[in-house]
C-alpha atoms as a PDB file:
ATOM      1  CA  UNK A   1      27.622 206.668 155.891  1.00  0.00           C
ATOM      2  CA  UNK A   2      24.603 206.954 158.531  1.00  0.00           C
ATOM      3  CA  UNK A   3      25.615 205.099 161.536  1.00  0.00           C
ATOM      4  CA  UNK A   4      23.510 204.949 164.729  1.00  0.00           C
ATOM      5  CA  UNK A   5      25.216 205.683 168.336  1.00  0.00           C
ATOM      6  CA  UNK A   6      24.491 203.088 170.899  1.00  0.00           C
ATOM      7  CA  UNK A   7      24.864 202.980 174.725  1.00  0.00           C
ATOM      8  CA  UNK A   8      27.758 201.137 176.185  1.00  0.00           C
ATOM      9  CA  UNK A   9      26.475 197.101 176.932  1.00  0.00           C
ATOM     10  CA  UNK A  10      29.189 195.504 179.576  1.00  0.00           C
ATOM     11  CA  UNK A  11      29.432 191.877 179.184  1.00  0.00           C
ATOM     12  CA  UNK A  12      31.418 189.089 177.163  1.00  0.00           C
ATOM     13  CA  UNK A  13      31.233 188.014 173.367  1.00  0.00           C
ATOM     14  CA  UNK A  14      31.107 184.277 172.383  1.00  0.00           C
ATOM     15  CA  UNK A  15      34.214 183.952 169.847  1.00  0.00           C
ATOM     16  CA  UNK A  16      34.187 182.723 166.376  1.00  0.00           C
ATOM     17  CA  UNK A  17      38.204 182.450 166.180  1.00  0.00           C
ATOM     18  CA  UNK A  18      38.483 180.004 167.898  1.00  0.00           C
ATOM     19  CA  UNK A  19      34.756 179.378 168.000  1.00  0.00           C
ATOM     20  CA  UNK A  20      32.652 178.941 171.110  1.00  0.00           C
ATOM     21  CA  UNK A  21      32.060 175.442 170.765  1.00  0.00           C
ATOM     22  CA  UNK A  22      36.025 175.177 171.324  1.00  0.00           C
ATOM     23  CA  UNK A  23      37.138 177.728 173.628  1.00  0.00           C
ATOM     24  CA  UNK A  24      36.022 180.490 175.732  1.00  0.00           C
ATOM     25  CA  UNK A  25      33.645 181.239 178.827  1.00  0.00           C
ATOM     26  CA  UNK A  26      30.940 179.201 177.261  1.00  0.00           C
ATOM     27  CA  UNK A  27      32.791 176.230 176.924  1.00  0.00           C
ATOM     28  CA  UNK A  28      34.105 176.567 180.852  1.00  0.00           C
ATOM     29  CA  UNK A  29      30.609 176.910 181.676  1.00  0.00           C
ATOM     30  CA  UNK A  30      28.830 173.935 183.847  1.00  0.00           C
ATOM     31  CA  UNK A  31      25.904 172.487 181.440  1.00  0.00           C
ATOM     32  CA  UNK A  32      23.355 173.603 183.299  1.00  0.00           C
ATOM     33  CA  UNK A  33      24.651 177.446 183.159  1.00  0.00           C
ATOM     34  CA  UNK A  34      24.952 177.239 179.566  1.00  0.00           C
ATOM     35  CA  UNK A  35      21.306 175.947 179.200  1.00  0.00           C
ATOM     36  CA  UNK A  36      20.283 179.053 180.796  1.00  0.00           C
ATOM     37  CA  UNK A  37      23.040 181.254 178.845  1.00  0.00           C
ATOM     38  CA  UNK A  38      20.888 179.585 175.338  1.00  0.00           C
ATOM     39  CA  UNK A  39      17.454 179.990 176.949  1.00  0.00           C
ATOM     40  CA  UNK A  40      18.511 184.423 177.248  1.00  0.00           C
ATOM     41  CA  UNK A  41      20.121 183.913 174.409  1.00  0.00           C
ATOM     42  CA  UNK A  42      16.362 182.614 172.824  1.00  0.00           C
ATOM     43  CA  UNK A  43      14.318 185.138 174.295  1.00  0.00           C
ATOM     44  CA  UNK A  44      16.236 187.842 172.857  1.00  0.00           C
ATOM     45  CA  UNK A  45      16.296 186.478 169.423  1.00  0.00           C
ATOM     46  CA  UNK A  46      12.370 185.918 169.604  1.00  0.00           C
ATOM     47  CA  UNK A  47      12.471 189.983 171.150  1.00  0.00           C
ATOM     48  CA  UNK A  48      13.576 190.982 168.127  1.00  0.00           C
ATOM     49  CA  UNK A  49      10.854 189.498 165.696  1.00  0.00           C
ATOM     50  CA  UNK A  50       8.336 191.109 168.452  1.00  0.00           C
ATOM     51  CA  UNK A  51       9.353 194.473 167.459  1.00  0.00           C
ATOM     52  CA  UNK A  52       7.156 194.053 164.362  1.00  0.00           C
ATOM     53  CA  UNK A  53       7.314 197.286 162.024  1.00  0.00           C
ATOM     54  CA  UNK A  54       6.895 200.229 164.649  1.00  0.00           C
ATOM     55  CA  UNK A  55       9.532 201.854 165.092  1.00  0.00           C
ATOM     56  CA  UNK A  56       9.751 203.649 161.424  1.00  0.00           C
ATOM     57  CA  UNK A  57      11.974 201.068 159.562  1.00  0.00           C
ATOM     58  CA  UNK A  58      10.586 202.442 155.930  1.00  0.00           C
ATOM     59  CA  UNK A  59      13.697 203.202 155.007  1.00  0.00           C
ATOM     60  CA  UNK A  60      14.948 199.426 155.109  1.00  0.00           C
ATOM     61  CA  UNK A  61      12.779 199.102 151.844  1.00  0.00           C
ATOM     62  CA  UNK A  62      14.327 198.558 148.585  1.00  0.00           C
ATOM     63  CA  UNK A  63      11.098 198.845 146.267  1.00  0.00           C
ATOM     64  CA  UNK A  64      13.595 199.220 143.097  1.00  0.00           C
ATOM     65  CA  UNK A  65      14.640 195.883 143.479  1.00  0.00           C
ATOM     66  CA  UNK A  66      11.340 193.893 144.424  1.00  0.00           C
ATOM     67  CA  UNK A  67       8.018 194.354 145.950  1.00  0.00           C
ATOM     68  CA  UNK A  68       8.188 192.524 149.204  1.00  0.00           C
ATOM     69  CA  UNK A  69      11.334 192.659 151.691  1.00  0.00           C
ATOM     70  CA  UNK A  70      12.062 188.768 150.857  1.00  0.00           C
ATOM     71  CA  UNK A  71      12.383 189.631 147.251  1.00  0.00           C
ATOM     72  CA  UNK A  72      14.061 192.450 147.625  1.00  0.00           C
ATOM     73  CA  UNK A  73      16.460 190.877 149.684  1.00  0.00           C
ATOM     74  CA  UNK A  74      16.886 187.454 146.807  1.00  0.00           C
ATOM     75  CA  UNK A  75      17.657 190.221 144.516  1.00  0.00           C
ATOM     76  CA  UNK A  76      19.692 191.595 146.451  1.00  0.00           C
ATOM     77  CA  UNK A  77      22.048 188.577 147.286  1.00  0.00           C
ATOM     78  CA  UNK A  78      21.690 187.876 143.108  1.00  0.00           C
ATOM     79  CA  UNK A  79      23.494 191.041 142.631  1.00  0.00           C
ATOM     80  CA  UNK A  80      25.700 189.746 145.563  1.00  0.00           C
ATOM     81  CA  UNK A  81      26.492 186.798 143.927  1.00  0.00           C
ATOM     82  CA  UNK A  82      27.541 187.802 140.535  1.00  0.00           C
ATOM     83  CA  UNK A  83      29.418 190.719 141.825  1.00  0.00           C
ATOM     84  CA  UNK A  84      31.596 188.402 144.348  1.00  0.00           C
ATOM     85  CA  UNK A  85      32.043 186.026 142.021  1.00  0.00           C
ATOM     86  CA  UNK A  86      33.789 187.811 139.710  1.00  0.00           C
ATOM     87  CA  UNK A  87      32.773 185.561 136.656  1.00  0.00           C
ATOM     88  CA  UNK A  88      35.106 183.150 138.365  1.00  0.00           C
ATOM     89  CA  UNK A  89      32.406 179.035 138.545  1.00  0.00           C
ATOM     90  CA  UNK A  90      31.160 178.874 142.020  1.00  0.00           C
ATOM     91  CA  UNK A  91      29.295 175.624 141.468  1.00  0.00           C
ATOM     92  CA  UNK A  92      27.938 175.459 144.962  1.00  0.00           C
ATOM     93  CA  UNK A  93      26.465 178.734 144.962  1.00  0.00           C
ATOM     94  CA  UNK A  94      25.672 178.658 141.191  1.00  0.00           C
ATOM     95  CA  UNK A  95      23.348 175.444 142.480  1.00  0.00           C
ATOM     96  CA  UNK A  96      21.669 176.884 145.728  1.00  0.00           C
ATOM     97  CA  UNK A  97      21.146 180.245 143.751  1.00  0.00           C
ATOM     98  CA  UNK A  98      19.264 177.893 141.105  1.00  0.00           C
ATOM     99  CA  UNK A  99      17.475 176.057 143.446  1.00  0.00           C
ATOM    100  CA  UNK A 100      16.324 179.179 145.454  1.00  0.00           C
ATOM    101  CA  UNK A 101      15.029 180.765 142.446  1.00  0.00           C
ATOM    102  CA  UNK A 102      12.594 177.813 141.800  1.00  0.00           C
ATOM    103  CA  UNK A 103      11.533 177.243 145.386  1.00  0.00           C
ATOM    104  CA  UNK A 104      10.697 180.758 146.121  1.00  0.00           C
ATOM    105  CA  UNK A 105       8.046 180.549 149.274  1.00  0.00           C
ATOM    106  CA  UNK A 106       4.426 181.583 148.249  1.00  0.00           C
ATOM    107  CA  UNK A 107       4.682 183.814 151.547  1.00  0.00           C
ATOM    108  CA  UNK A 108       6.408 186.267 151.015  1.00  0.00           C
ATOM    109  CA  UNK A 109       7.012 188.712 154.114  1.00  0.00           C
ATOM    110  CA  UNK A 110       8.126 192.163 154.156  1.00  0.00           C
ATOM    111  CA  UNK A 111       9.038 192.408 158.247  1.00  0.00           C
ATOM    112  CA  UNK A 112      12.465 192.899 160.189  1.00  0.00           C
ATOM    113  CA  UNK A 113      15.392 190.664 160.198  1.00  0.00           C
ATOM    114  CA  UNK A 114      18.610 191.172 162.165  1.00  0.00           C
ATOM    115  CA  UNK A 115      20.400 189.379 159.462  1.00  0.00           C
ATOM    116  CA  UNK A 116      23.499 188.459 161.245  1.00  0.00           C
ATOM    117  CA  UNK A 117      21.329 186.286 163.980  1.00  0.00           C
ATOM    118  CA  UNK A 118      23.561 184.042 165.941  1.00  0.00           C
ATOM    119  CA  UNK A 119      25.431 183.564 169.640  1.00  0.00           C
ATOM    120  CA  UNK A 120      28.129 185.300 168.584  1.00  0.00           C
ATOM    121  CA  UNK A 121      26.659 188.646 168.494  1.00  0.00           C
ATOM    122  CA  UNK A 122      25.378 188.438 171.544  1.00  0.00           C
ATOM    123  CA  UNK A 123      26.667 189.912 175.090  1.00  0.00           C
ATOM    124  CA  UNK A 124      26.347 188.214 177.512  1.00  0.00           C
ATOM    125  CA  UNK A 125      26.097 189.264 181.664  1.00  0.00           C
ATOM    126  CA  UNK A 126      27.114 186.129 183.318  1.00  0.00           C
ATOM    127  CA  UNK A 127      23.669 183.388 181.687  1.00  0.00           C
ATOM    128  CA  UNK A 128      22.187 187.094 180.578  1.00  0.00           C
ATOM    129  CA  UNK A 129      21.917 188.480 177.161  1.00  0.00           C
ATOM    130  CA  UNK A 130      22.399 192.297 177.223  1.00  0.00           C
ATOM    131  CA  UNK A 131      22.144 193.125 174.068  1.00  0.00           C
ATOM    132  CA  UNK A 132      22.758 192.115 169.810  1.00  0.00           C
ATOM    133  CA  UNK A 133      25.454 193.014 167.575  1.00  0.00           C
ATOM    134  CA  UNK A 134      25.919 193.104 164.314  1.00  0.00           C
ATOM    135  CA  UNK A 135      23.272 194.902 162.109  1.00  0.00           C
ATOM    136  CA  UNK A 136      25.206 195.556 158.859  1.00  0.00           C
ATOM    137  CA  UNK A 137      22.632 192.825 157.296  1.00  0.00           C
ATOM    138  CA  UNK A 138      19.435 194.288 158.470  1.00  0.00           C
ATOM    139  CA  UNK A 139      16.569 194.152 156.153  1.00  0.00           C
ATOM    140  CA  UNK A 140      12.981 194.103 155.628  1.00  0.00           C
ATOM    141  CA  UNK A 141      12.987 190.241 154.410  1.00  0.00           C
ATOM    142  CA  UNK A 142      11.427 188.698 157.295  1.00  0.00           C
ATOM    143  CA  UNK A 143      12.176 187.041 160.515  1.00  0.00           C
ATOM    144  CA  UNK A 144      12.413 183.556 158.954  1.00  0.00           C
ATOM    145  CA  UNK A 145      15.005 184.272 157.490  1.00  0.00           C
ATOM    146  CA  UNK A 146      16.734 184.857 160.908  1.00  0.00           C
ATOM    147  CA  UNK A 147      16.092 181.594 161.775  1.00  0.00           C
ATOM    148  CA  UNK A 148      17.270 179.683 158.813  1.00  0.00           C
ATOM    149  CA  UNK A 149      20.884 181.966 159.351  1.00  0.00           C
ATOM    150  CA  UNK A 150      20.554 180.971 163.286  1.00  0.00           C
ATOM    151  CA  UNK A 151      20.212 177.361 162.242  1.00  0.00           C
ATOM    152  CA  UNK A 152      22.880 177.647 159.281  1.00  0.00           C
ATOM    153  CA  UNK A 153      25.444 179.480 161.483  1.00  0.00           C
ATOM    154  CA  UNK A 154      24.542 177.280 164.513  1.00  0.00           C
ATOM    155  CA  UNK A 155      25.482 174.034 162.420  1.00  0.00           C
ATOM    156  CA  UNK A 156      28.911 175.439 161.076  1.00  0.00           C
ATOM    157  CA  UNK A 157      29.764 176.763 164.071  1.00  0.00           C
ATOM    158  CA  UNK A 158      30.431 173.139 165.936  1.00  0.00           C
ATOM    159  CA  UNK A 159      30.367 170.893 162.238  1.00  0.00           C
ATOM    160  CA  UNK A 160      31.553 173.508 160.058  1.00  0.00           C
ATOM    161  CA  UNK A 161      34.688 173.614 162.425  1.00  0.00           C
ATOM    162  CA  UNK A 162      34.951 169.844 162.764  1.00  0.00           C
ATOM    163  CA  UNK A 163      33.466 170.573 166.321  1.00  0.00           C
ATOM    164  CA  UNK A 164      30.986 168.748 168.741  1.00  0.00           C
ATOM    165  CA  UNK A 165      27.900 171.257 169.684  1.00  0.00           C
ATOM    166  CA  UNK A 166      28.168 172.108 173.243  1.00  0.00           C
ATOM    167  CA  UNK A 167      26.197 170.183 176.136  1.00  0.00           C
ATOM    168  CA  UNK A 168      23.473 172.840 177.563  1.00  0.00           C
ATOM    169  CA  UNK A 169      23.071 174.374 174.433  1.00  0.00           C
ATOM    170  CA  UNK A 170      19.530 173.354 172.795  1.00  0.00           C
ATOM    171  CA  UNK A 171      19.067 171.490 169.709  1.00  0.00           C
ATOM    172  CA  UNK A 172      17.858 172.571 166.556  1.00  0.00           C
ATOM    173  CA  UNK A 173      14.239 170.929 167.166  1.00  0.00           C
ATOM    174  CA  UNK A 174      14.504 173.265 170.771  1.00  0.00           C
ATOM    175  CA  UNK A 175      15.482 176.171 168.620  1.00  0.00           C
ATOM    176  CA  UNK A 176      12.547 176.035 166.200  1.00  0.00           C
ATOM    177  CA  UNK A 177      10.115 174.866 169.089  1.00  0.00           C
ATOM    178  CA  UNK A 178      11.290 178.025 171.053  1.00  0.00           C
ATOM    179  CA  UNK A 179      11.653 180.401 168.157  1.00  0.00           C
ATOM    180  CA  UNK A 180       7.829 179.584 167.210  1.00  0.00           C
ATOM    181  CA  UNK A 181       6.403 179.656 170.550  1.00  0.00           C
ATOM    182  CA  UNK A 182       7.888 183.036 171.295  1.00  0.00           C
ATOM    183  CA  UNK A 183       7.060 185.244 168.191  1.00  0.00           C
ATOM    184  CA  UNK A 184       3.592 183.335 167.310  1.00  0.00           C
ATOM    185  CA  UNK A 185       4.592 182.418 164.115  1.00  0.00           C
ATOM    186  CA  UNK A 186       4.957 179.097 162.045  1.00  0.00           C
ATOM    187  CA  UNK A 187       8.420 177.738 160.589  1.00  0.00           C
ATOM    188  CA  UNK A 188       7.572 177.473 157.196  1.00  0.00           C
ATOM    189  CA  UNK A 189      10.129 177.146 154.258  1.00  0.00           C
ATOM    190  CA  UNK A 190      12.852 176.298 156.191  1.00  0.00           C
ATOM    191  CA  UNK A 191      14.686 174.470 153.835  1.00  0.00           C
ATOM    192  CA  UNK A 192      14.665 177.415 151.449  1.00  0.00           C
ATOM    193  CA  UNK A 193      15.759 179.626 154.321  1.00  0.00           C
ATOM    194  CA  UNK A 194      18.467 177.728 155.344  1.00  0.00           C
ATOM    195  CA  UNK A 195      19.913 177.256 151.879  1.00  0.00           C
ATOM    196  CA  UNK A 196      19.346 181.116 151.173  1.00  0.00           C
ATOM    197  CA  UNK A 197      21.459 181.524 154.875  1.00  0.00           C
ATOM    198  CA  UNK A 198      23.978 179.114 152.889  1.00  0.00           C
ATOM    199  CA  UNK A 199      24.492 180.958 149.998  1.00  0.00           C
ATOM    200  CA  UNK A 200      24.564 184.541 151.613  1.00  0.00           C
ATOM    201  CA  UNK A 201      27.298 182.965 153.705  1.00  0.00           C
ATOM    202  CA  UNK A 202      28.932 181.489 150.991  1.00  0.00           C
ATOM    203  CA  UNK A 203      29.075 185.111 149.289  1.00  0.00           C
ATOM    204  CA  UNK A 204      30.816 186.143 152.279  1.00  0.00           C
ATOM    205  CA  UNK A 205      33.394 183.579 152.016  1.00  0.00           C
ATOM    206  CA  UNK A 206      34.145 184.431 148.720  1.00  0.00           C
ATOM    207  CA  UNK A 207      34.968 188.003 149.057  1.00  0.00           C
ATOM    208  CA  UNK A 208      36.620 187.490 152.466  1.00  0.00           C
ATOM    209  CA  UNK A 209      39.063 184.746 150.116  1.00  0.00           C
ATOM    210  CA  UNK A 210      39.697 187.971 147.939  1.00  0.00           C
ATOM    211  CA  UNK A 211      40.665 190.139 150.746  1.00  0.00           C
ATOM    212  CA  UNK A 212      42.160 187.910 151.930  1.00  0.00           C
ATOM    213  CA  UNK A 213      44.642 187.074 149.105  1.00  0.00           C
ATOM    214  CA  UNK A 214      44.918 190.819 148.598  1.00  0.00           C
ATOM    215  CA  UNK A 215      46.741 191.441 151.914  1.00  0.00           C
ATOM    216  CA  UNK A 216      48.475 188.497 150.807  1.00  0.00           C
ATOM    217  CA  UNK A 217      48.090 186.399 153.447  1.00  0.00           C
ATOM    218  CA  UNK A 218      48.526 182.463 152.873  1.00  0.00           C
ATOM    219  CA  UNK A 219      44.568 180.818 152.048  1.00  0.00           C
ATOM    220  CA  UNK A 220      44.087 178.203 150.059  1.00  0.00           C
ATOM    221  CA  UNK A 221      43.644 178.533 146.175  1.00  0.00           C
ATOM    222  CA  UNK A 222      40.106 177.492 145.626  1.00  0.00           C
ATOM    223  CA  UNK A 223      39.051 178.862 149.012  1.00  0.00           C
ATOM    224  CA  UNK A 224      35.931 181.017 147.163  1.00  0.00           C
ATOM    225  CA  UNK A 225      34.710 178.075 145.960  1.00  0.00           C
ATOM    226  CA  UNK A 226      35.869 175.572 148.291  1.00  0.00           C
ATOM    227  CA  UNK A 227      35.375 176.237 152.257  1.00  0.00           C
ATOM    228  CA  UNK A 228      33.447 174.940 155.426  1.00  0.00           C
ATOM    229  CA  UNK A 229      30.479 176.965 154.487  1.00  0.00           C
ATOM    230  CA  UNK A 230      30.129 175.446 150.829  1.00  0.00           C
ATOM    231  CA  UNK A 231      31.041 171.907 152.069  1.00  0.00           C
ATOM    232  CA  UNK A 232      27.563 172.235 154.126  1.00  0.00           C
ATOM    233  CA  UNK A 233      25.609 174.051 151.945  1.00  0.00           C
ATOM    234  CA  UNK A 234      26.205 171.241 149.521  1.00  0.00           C
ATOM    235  CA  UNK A 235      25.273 168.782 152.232  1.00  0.00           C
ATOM    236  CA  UNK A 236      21.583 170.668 152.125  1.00  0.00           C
ATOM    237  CA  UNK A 237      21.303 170.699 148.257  1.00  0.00           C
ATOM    238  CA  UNK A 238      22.590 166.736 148.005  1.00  0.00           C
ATOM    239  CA  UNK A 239      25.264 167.755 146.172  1.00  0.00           C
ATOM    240  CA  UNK A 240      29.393 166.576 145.895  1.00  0.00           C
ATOM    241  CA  UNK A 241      31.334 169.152 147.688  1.00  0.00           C
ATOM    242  CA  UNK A 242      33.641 171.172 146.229  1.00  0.00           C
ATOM    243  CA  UNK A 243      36.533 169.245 146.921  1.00  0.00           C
ATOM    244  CA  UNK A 244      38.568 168.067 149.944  1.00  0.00           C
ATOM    245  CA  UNK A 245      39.147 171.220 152.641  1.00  0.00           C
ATOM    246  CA  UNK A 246      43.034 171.615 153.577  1.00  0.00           C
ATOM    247  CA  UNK A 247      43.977 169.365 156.559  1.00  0.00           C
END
C-alpha cells in the first residue's frame, strides 16, 4: 500500500499498556513539568488544524461516499460498523450510530483531521513535543472531530482505566479553551463529536475482541459489546451499560 517515509524523531512515547495516567515518565514527572509537557503537547495539536488544505491532501477525498469530508467520513464508520459487527447486537453502538444519524451538525467541514489525536502519539523531548504518530485515520472530516477523539480518548484514558487524570495535565474546559484559541475556530457540536469519537472507538474494540479471540488469547465473551469504551460511550448517550466489566 502507499506508505510515506519519515525522518527519525528521538524522544519518548506516553504508554497506553499500562496507560500514562498509571505508569511511565509522565507520571514521575513533577506537576509543574507535566503542565508544560500538556501545554507542547497543545500547541502541536492546534499546529496541525493550522495546516489548513495546502499541502495537496485531494486525495483524502472520498466523493463516492458523501459530499463533504464529515459525511464521507459518517459513511464511512456506517460501513465500519456493520462490517465489525458481524450481524452480531451491539446495542451501544447500534444507539450512538442512531443518535448520530439524527444529530448530524448543519456545518459540515471538509478540512484535515489526524484522526488518532491524543498524548499517546506524541514524542516527547524532555516537556517538548517532537512530533505525531499515528495517521492510519487521517481524513478530510474536519478538525473537530480531533477534538471530540482528544476529549473521548483523554477521558478513557484515566476513567476508562479506573484511573485518576494526572495533576499538571489540563482539564477538559483548558483543552477546549486552548484548542479554540489556537486554530481560531469555535467548538461547536461537541456532543456529536464526542459520541462519533465513541463509536469509532467502539468499532475498534470490536474487531480488536475478534482478533483477539482468533489468536486465542483469553478476553472476555461479550467483550465487542461490552468494554471500557462502550461503558462511557453509554455514559454520553444516558444509556444502561452493557453490563458489568470483568473485575
Amino acid at each position: 500500500a502507499p506508505f510515506f517515509l519519515m525522518s527519525r524523531v528521538s524522544g519518548q512515547v506516553p504508554g497506553d499498556a499500562p496507560p500514562y495516567n498509571a505508569e511511565g515518565f509522565i507520571k514521575d514527572m513533577a506537576p509543574a513539568d507535566r503542565r508544560r509537557l500538556w501545554e507542547s503537547a497543545m500547541e502541536a495539536f492546534v499546529e496541525v488544524h493550522r495546516a489548513g488544505m495546502e499541502g495537496g491532501l485531494d486525495f483524502l477525498l472520498k466523493p463516492e461516499r458523501g459530499a463533504t469530508g464529515l459525511e464521507q467520513q459518517l459513511r464511512y464508520y456506517e460501513e465500519s460498523l456493520e462490517w465489525a459487527a458481524q450481524g452480531r447486537p451491539q446495542p451501544v453502538a447500534e444507539a450512538a450510530w442512531e443518535w448520530l444519524s439524527s444529530h448530524v451538525p448543519a456545518n459540515r467541514p471538509t478540512a484535515l483531521s489526524w484522526g488518532d489525536a491524543r498524548i499517546a502519539n506524541m514524542i516527547f523531548d524532555g516537556t517538548t513535543c517532537r512530533g505525531v504518530l499515528d495517521w492510519e485515520m487521517v481524513s478530510l472530516g474536519g478538525p473537530e472531530m480531533d477534538l471530540g477523539w482528544w476529549l473521548f480518548l483523554d477521558d478513557f484514558s484515566a476513567r476508562g482505566n479506573g484511573l485518576e487524570r494526572l495533576p499538571g495535565l489540563g482539564s477538559r474546559q483548558e483543552t477546549i479553551e486552548r484548542w479554540e484559541q489556537g486554530t481560531g475556530l469555535r467548538a461547536a457540536d461537541l456532543e456529536f463529536y464526542e459520541v462519533f469519537a465513541g463509536l469509532r472507538f467502539a468499532v475498534v474494540m470490536m474487531r480488536l475482541a475478534q482478533m483477539f479471540k482468533q489468536w486465542e488469547l483469553p478476553v472476555p465473551e461479550d467483550m465487542e459489546a461490552n468494554n471500557p469504551v462502550t461503558h462511557l460511550l453509554a455514559g454520553l448517550l444516558d444509556m444502561e451499560p452493557p453490563g458489568p466489566l470483568p473485575a
